[in-house]
Structures are given as structure tokens and as C-alpha cells.
Protein backbone atom coordinates (compact mmCIF):
# COMPACT_ATOMS: atom_id res chain seq x y z
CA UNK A 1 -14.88 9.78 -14.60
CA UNK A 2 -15.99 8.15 -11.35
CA UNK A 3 -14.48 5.59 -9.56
CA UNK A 4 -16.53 2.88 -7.13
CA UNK A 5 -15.12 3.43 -3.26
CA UNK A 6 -14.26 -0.32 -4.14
CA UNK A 7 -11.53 0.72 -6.48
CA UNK A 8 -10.77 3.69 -4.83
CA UNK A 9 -9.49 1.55 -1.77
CA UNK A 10 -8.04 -0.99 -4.28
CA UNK A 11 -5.76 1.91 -5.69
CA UNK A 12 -4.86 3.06 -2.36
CA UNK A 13 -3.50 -0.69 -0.75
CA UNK A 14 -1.22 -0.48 -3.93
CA UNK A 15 -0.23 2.89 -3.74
CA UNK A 16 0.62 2.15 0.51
CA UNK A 17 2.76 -0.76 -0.76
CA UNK A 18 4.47 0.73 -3.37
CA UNK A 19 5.32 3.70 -0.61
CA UNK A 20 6.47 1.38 2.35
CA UNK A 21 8.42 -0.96 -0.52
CA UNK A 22 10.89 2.62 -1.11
CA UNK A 23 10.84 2.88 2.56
CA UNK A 24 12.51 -0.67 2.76
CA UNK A 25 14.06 -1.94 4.83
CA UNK A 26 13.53 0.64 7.60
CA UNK A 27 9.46 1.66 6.87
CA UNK A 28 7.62 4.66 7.22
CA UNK A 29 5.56 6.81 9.33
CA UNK A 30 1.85 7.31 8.26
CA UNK A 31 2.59 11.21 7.88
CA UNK A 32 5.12 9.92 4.42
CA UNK A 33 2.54 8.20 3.24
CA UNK A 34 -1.07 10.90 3.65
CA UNK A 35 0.80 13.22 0.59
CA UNK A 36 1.07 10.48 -2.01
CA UNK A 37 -2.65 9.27 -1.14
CA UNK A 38 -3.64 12.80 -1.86
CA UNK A 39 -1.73 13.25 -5.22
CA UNK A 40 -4.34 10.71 -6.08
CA UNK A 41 -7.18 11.43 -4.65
CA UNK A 42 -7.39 14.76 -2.98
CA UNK A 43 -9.74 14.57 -0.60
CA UNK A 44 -8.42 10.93 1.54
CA UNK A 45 -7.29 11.71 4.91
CA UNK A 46 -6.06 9.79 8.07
CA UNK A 47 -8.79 7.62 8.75
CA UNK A 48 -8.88 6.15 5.13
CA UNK A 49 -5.32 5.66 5.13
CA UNK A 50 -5.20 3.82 8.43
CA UNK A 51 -8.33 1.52 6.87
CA UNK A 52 -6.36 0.48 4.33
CA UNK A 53 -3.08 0.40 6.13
CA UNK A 54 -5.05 -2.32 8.55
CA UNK A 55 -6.60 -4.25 5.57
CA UNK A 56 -3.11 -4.94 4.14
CA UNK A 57 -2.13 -6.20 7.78
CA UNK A 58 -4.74 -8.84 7.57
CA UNK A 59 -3.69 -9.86 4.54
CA UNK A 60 -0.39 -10.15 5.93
CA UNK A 61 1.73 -7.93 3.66
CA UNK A 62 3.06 -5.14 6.22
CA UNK A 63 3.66 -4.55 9.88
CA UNK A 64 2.33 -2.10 11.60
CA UNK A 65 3.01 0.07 15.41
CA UNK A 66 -0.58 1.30 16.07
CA UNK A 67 0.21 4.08 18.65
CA UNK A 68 -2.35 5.55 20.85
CA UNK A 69 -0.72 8.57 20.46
CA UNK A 70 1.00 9.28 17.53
CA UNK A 71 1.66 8.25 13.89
CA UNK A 72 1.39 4.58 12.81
CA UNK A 73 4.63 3.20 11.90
CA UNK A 74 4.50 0.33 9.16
CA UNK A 75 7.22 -1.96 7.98
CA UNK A 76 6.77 -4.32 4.68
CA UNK A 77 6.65 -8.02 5.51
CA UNK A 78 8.45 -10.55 2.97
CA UNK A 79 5.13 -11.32 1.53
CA UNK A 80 4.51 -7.86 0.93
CA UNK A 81 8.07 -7.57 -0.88
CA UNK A 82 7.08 -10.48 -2.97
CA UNK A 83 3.50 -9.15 -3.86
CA UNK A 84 5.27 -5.70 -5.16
CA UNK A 85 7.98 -7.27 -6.58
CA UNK A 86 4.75 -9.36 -9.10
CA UNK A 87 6.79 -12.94 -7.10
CA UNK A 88 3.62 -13.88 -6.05
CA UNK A 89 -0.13 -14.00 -7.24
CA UNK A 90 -2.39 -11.18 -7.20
CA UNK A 91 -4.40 -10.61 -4.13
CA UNK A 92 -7.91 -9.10 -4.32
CA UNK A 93 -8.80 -6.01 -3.11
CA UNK A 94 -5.59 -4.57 -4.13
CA UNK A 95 -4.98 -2.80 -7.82
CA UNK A 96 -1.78 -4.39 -8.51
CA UNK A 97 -1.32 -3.20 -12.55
CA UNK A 98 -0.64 -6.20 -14.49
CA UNK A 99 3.32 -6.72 -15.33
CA UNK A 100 4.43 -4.79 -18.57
CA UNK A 101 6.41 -6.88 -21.18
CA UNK A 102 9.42 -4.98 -19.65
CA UNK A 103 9.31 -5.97 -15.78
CA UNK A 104 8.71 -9.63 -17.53
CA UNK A 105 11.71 -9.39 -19.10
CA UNK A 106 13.90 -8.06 -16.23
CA UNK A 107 12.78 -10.27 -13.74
């Protein structure tokens, strides 16, 4: 099966924020989150991590510490907590997996 680069990203954002979200409240380092990318898709490295990492800062949903030289350091914002957490809307661009009759029922 082949995926569009469109969903690809989309799959990624949500994977980043479900990462940083089990990082809470202290974040993470880029290097935690490069091995769960991969489980997914193999073949992602840095520079498509950091892409997506920076999308999901313009949408206002983490923090990031771009360093010059060394690993990024990203923090959830509230919003981001909110948007994992299915309190808020879904945004596009991210593959947030609708809620199951069980988070519905424990929320």
C-alpha cells in the first residue's frame, strides 16, 4: 500500500504529539522522538522530523529550542494537550484518529 507524502506528514505531526504528550510536563529531545518516526516509516530522518516538528509550532501546539548546535528540544503547549487529549477540534494536516466509543466514554 502507498501512502501520499501528504499523509505521511499527517501521521508523523500525530505521532510527534503523542511522543512529547508522554514526555509531559518536562518535553523531549528530538533524538526520543527519530526512533518512533522510524517504527513507522523506516526511512524518515532528521530533516523530516524537524519539518514537522516546525509545522506543529505554527499551529501553535508545542514549543520548541531550535539550537544551532545540537538537538531541538520541544515542550507541548496547552493547546497541544487539549488537541491530544480530543478537548478540542481537529486540526488539518494532522492524522488525529477519530475518538473510539471508549475514550468517549471516559472522558
Amino acid at each position: 500500500m502507498t501512502i501520499s507524502s501528504a499523509q505521511r506528514n499527517e501521521t508523523i505531526r500525530w505521532l510527534i504529539l503523542l511522543t512529547i504528550s508522554s514526555a509531559c510536563p518536562s518535553g523531549t529531545h528530538e533524538n526520543a522522538l527519530v526512533p518512533v518516526i522510524k517504527s513507522q516509516y523506516p526511512d524518515a530522518d532528521l530533516d523530516e522530523v524537524r519539518s514537522n516538528m516546525e509545522y506543529l509550532v505554527r499551529g501553535g501546539l508545542i514549543l520548541l529550542d531550535m539550537s544551532s548546535t545540537g538537538p531541538w528540544f520541544c515542550m507541548m503547549r496547552n493547546e497541544g494537550m487539549r488537541f491530544v487529549y480530543y478537548a478540542t477540534d481537529v486540526l488539518p494536516g494532522i492524522a488525529r484518529p477519530i475518538k473510539s466509543p471508549v475514550q468517549a466514554l471516559s472522558a
